[in-house]
N, C-alpha and C. Protein backbone atom coordinates (compact mmCIF):
# COMPACT_ATOMS: atom_id res chain seq x y z
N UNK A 1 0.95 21.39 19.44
CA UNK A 1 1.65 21.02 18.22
C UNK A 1 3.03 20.50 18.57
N UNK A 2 3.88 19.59 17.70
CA UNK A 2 4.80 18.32 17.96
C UNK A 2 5.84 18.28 16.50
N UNK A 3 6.54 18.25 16.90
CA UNK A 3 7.09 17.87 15.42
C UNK A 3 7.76 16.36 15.78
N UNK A 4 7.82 15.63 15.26
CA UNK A 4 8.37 14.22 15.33
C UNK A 4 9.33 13.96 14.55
N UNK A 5 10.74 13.81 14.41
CA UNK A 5 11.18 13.54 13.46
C UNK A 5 11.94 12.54 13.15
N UNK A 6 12.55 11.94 12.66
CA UNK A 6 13.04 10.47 11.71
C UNK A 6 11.60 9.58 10.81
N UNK A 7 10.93 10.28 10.14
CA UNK A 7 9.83 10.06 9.83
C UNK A 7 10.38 9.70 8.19
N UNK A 8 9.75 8.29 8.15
CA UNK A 8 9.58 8.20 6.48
C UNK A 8 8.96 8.44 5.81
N UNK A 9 9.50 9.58 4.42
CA UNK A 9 8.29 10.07 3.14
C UNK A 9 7.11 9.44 3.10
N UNK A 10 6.17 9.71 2.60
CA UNK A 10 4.96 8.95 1.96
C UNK A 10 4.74 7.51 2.78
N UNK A 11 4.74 7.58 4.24
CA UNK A 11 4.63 6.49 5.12
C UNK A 11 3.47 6.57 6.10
N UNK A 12 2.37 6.08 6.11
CA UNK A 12 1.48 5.70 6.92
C UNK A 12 1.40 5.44 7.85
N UNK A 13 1.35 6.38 9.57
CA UNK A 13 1.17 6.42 10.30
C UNK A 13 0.39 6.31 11.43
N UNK A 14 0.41 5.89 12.49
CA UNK A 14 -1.49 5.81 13.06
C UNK A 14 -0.97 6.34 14.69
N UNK A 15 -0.99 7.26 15.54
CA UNK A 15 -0.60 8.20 16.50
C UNK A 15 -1.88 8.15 17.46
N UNK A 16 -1.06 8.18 18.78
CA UNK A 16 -2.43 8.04 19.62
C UNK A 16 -1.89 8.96 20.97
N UNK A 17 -1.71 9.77 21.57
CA UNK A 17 -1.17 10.45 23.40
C UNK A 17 -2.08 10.35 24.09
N UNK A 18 -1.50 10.33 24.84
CA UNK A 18 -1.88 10.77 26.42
C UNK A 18 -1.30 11.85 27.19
N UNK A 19 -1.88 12.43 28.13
CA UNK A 19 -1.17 13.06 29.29
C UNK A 19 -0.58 12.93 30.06
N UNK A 20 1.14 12.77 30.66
CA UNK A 20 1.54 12.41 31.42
C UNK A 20 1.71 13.53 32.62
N UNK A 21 1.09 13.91 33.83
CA UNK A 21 1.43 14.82 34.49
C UNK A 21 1.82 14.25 36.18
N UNK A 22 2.72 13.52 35.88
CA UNK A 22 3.93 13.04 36.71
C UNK A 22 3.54 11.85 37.49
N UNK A 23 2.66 12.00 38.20
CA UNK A 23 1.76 10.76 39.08
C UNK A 23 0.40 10.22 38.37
N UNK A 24 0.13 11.25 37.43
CA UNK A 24 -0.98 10.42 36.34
C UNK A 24 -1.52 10.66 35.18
N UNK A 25 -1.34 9.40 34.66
CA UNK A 25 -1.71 9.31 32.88
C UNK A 25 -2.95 9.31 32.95
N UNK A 26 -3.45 9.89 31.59
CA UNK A 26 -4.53 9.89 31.24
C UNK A 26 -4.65 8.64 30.22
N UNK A 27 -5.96 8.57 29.84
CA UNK A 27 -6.18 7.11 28.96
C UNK A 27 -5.65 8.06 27.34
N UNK A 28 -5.36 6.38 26.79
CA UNK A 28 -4.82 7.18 25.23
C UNK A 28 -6.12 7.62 24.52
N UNK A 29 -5.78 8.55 24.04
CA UNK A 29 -6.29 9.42 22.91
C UNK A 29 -6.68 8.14 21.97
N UNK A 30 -7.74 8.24 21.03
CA UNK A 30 -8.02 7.77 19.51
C UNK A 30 -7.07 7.75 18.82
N UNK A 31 -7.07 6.75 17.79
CA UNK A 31 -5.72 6.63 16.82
C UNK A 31 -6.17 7.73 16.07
N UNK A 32 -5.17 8.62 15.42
CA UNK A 32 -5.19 9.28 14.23
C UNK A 32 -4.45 9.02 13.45
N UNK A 33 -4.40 8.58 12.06
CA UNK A 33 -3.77 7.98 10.80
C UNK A 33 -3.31 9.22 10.03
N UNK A 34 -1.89 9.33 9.32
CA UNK A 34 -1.76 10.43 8.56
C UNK A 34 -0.51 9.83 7.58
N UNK A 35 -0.53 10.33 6.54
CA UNK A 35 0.97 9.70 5.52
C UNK A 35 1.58 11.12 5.96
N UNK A 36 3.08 10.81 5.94
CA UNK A 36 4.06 12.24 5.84
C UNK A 36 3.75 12.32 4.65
N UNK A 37 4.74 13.50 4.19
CA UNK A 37 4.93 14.33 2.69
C UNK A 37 5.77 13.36 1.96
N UNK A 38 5.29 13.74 0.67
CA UNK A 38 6.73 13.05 -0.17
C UNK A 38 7.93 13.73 -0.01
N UNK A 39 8.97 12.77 -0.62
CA UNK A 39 9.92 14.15 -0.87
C UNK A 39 9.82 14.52 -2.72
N UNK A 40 10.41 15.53 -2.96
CA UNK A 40 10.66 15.82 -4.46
C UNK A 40 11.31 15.20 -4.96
N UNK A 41 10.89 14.76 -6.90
CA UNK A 41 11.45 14.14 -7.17
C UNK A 41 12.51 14.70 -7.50
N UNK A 42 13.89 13.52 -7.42
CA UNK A 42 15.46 14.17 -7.74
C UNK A 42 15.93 13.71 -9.63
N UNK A 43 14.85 13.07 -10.10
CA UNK A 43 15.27 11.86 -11.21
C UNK A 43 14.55 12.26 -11.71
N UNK A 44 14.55 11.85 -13.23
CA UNK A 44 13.88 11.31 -14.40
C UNK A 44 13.80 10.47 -15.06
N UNK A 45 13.14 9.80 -15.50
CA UNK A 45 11.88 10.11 -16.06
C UNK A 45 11.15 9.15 -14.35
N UNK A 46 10.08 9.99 -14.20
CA UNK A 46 8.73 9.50 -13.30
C UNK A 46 8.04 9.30 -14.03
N UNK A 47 7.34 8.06 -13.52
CA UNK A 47 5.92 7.45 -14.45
C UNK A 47 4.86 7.41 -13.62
N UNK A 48 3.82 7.14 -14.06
CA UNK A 48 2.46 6.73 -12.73
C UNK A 48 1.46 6.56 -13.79
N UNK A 49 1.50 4.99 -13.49
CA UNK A 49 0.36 4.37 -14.25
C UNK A 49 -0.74 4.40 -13.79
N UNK A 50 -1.09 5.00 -12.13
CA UNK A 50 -1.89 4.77 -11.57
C UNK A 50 -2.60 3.16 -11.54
N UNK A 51 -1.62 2.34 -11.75
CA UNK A 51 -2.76 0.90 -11.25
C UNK A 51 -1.82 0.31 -10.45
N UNK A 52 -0.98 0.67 -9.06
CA UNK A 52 -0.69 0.44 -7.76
C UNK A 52 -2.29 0.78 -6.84
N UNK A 53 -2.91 1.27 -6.95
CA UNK A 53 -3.79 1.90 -6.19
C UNK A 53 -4.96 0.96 -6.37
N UNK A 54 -5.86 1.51 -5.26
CA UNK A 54 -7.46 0.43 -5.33
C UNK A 54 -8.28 1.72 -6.55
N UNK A 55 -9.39 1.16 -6.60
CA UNK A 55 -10.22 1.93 -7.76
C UNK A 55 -11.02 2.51 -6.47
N UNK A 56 -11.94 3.48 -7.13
CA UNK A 56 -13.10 3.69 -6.58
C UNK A 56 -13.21 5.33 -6.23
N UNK A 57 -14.48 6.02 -5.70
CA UNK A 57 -14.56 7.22 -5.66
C UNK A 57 -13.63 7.78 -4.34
N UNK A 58 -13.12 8.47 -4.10
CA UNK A 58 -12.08 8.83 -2.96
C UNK A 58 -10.73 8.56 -2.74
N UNK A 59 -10.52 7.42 -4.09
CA UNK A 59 -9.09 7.42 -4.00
C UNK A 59 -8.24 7.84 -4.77
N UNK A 60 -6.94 7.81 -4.27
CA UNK A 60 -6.05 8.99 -5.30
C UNK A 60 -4.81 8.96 -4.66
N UNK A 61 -3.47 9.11 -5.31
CA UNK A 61 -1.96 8.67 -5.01
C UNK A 61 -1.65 9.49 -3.79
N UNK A 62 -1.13 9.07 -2.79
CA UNK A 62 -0.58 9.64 -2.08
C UNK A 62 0.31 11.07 -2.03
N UNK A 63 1.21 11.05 -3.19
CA UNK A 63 2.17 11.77 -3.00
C UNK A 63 1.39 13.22 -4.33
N UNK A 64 0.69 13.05 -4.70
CA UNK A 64 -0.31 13.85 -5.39
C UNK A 64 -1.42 15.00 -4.72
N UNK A 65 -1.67 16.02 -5.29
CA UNK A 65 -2.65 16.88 -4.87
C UNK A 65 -4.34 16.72 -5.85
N UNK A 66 -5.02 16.86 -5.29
CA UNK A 66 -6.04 17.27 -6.24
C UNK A 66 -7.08 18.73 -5.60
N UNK A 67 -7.52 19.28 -6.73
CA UNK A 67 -8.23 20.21 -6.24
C UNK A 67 -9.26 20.54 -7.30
N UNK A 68 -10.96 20.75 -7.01
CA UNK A 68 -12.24 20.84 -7.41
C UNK A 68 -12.34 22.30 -7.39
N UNK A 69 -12.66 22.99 -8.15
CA UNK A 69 -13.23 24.41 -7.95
C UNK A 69 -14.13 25.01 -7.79
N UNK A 70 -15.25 23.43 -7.91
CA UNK A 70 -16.62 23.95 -7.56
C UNK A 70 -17.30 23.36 -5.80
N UNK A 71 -18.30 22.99 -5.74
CA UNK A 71 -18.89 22.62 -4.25
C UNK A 71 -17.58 21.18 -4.22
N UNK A 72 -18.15 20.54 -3.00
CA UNK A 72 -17.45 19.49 -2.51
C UNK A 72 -17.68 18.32 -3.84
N UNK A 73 -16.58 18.10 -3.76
CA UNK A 73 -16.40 16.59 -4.98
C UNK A 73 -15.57 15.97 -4.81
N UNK A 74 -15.30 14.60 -5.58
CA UNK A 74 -14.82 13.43 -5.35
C UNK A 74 -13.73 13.27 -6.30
N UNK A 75 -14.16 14.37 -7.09
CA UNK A 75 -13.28 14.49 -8.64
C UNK A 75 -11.90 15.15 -8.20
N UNK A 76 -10.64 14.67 -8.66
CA UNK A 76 -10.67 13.34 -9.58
C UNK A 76 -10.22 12.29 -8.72
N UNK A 77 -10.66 10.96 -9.18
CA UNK A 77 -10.10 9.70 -8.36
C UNK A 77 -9.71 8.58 -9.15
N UNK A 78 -9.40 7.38 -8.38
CA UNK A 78 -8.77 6.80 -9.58
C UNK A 78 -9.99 5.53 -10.04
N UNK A 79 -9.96 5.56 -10.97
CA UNK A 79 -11.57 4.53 -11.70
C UNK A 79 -10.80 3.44 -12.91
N UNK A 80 -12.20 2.47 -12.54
CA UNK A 80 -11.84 1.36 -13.45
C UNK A 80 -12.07 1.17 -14.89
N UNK A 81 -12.21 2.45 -15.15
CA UNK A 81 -12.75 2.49 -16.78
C UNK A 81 -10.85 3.42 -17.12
N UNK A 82 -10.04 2.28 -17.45
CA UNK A 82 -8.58 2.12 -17.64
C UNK A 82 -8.39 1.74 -18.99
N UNK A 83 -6.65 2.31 -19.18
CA UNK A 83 -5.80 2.08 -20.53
C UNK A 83 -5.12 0.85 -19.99
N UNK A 84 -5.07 0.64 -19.33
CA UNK A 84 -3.85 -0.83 -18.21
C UNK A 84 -4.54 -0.99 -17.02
N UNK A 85 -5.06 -2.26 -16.56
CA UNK A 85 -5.58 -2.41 -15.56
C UNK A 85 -4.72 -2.29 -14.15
N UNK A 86 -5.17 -1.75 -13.10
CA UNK A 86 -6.87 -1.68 -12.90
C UNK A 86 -7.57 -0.61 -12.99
N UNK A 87 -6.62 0.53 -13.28
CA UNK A 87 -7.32 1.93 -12.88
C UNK A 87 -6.11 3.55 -13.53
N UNK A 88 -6.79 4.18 -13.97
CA UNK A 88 -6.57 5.44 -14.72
C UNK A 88 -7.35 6.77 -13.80
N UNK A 89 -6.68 7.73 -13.67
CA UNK A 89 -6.80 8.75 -13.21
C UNK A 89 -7.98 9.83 -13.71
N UNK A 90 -9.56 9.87 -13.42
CA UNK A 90 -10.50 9.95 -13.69
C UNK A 90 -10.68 11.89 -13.13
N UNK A 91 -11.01 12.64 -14.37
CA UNK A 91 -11.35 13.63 -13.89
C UNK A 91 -12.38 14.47 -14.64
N UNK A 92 -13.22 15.25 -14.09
CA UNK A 92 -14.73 15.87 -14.24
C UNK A 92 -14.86 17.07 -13.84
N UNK A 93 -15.43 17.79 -14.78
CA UNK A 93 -16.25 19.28 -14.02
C UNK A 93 -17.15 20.02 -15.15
N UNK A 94 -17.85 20.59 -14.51
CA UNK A 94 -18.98 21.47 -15.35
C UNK A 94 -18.67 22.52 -15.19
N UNK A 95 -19.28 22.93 -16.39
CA UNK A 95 -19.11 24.39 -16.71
C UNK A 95 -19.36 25.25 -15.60
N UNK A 96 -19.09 25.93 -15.02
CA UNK A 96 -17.73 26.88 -15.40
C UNK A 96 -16.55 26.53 -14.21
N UNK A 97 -16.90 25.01 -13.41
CA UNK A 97 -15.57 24.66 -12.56
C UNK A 97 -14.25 23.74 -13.51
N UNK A 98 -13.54 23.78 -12.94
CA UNK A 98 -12.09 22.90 -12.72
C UNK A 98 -11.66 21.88 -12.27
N UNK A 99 -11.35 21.01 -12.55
CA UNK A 99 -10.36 19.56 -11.87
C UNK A 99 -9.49 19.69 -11.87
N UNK A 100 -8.07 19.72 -11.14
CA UNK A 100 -6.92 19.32 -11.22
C UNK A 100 -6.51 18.23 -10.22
N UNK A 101 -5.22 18.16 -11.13
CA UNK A 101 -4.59 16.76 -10.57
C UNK A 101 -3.21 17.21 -10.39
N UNK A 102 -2.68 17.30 -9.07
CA UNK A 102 -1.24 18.19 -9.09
C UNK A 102 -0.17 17.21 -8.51
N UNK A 103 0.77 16.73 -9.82
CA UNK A 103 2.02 15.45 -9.43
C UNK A 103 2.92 16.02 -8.43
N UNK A 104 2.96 14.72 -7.94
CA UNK A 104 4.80 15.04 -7.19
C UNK A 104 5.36 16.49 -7.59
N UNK A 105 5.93 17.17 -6.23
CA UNK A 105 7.27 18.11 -6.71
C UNK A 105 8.47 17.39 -7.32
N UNK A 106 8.87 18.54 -7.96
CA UNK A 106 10.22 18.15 -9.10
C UNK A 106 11.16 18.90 -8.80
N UNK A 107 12.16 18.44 -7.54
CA UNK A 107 13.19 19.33 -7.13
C UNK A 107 13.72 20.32 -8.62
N UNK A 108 13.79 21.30 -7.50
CA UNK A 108 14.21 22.09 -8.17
C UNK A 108 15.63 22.40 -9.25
N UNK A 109 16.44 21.04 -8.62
CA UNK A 109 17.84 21.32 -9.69
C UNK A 109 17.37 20.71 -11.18
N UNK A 110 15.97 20.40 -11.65
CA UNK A 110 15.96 19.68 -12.20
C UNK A 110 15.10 21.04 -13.43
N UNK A 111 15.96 21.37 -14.58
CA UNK A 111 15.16 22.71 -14.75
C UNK A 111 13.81 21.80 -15.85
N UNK A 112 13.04 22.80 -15.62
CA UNK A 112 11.34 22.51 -16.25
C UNK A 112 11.25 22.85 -18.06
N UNK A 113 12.24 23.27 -18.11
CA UNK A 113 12.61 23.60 -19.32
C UNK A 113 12.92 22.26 -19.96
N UNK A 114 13.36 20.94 -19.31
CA UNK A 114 14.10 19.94 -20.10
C UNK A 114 12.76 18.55 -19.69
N UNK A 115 11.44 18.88 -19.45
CA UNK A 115 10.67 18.25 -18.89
C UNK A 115 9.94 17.99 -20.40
N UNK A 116 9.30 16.44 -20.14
CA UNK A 116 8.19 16.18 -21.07
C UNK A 116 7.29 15.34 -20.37
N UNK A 117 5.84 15.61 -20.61
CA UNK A 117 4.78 14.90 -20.38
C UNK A 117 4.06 13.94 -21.56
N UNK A 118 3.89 12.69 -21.27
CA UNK A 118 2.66 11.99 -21.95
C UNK A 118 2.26 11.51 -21.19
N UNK A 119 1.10 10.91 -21.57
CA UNK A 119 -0.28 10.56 -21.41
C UNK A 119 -1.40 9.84 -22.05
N UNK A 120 -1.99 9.38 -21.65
CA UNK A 120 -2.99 8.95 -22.55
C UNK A 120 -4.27 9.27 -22.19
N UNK A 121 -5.11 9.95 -23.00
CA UNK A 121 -6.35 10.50 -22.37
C UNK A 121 -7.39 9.92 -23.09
N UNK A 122 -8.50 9.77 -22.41
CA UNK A 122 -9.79 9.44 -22.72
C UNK A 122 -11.06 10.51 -22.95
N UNK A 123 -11.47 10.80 -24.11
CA UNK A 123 -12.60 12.33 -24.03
C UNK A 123 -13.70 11.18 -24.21
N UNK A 124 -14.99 11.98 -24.09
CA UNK A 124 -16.37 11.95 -24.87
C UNK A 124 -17.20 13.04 -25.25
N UNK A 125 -16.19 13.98 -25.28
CA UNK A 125 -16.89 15.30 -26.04
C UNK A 125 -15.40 16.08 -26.52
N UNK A 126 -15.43 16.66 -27.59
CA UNK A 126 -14.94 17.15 -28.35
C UNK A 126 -14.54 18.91 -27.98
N UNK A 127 -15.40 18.41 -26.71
CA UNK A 127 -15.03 20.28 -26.06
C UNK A 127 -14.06 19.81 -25.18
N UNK A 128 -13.50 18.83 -24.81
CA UNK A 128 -12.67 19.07 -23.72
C UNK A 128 -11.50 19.18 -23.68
N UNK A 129 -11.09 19.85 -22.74
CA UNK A 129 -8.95 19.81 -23.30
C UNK A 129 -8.23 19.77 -21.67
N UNK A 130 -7.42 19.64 -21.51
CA UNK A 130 -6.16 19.38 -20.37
C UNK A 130 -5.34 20.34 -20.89
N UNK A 131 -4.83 21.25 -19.38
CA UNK A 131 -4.03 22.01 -19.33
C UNK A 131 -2.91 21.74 -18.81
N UNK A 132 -1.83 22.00 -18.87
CA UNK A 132 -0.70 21.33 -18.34
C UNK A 132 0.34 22.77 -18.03
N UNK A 133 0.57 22.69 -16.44
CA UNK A 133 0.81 23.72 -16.21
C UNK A 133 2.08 23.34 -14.60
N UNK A 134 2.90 24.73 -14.15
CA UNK A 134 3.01 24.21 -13.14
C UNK A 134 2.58 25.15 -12.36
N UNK A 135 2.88 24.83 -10.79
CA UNK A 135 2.54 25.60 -9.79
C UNK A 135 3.80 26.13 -8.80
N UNK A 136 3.56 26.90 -7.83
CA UNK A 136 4.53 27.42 -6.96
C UNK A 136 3.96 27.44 -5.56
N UNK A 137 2.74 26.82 -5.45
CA UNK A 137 1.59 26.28 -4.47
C UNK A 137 0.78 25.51 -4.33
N UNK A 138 0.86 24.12 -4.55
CA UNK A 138 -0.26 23.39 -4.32
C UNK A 138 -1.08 23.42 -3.68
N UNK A 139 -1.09 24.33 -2.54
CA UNK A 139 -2.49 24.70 -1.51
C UNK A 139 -3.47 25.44 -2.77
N UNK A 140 -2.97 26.75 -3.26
CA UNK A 140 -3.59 27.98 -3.91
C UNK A 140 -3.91 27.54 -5.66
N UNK A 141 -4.42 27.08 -5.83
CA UNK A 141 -4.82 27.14 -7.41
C UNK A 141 -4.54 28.59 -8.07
N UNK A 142 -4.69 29.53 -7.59
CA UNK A 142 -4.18 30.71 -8.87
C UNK A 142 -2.54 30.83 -8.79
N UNK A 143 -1.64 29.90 -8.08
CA UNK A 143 -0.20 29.95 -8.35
C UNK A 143 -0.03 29.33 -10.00
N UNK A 144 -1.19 28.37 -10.41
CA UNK A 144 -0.68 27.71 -12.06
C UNK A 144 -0.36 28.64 -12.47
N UNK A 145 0.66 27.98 -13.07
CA UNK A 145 1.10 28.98 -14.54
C UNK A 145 0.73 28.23 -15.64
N UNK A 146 0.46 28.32 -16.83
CA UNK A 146 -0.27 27.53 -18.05
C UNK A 146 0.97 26.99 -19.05
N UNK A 147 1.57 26.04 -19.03
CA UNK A 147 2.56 26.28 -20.19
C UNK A 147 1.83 25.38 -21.43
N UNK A 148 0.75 24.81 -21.15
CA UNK A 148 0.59 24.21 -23.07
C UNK A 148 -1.32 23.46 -22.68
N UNK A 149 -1.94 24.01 -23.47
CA UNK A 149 -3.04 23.30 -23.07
C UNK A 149 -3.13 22.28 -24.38
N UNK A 150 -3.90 20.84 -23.98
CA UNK A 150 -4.08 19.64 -25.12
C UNK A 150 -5.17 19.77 -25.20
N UNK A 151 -5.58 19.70 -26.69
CA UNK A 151 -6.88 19.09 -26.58
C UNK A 151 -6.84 17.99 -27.57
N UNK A 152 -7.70 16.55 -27.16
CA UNK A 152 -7.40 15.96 -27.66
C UNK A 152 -8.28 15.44 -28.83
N UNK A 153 -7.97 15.09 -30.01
CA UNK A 153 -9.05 14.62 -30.89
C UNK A 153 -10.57 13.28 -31.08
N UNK A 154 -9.39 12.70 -30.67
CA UNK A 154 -10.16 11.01 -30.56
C UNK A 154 -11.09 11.35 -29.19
N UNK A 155 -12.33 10.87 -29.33
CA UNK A 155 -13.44 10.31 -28.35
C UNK A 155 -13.79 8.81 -28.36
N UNK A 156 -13.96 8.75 -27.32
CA UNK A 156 -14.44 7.39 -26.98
C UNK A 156 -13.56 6.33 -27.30
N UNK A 157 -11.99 7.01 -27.20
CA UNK A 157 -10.92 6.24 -27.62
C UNK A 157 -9.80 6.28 -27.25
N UNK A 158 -8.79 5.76 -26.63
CA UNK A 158 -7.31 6.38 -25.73
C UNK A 158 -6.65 6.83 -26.80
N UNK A 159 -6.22 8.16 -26.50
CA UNK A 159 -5.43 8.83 -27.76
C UNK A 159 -4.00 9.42 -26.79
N UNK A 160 -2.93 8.72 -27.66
CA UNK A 160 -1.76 9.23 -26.54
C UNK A 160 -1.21 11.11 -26.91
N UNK A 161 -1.08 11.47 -26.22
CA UNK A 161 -0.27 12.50 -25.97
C UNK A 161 0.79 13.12 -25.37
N UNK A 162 1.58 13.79 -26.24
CA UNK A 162 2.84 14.05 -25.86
C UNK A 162 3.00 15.67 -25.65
N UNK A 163 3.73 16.08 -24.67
CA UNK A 163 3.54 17.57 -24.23
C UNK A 163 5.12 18.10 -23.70
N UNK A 164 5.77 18.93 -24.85
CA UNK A 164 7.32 19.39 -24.58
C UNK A 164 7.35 20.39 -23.67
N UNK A 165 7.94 20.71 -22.64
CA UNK A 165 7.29 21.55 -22.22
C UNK A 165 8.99 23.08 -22.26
């Protein structure tokens, strides 16, 4: 293990070593590709329209977490069935799993108390709702804390929502 540092946030990397043991190198290693971390955000208001990004199953913002609660899935990614082209933030699960979608950190001088979320969501069933919550772990899903769950009315229709938190 290495730490490297002068490294830029959310920057795409591709790393390859060798062994140097004085009179002889070894051949390089395979590239390995990795983005650093973001940093937290210091500002407000953040937006993310999600349509910087390509569409399709596996993709999803860099500086973002996601996490499935059931077997291996793809959910959520970003798809072309959008409010603004090309692509909206697509998420799924059956009964009795979970999707989340976990934004950027929000430095901490910035208190959560003076935070608002909208959105625009898309249902096709009338059972579904979004929780909006924060965390103190993006690895661990039981760090959420719950502060307001939506549910939204309109199906089969972008219905915006606004969430004080």
């Amino acid at each position: 293990t290495t730490t490297i540092a002068g490294l830029t946030p959310n920057t795409r990397y591709d790393v390859y070593v060798r062994a140097n043991c004085g009179t002889e190198v070894s051949v390089w290693s395979t590239i390995v590709s990795f983005y650093t971390l973001c940093d937290a955000l210091l500002s407000m208001p953040y937006t993310e329209s999600f349509d910087t990004y390509s569409t399709g199953t596996g993709t999803f913002p860099n500086c973002w977490t996601k996490y499935y609660s059931g077997s291996v899935s793809t959910f959520p990614y970003i798809s072309t069935t959008n409010f603004s082209s090309p692509g909206s933030l697509y998420m799924y699960a059956t009964s009795p799993y979970y999707t989340m979608a976990i934004g950027p950190q929000i430095d901490a001088s910035i208190p959560v108390s003076t935070l608002e979320c909208r959105f625009k969501s898309y249902i096709t069933s009338t059972s579904y709702n979004l929780q909006i919550g924060v965390m103190t772990d993006v690895a661990d899903p039981t760090t959420f804390t719950l502060i307001k769950t939506i549910i939204p009315r309109a199906t089969s229709a972008w219905e915006v929502s606004n969430s004080l938190f």
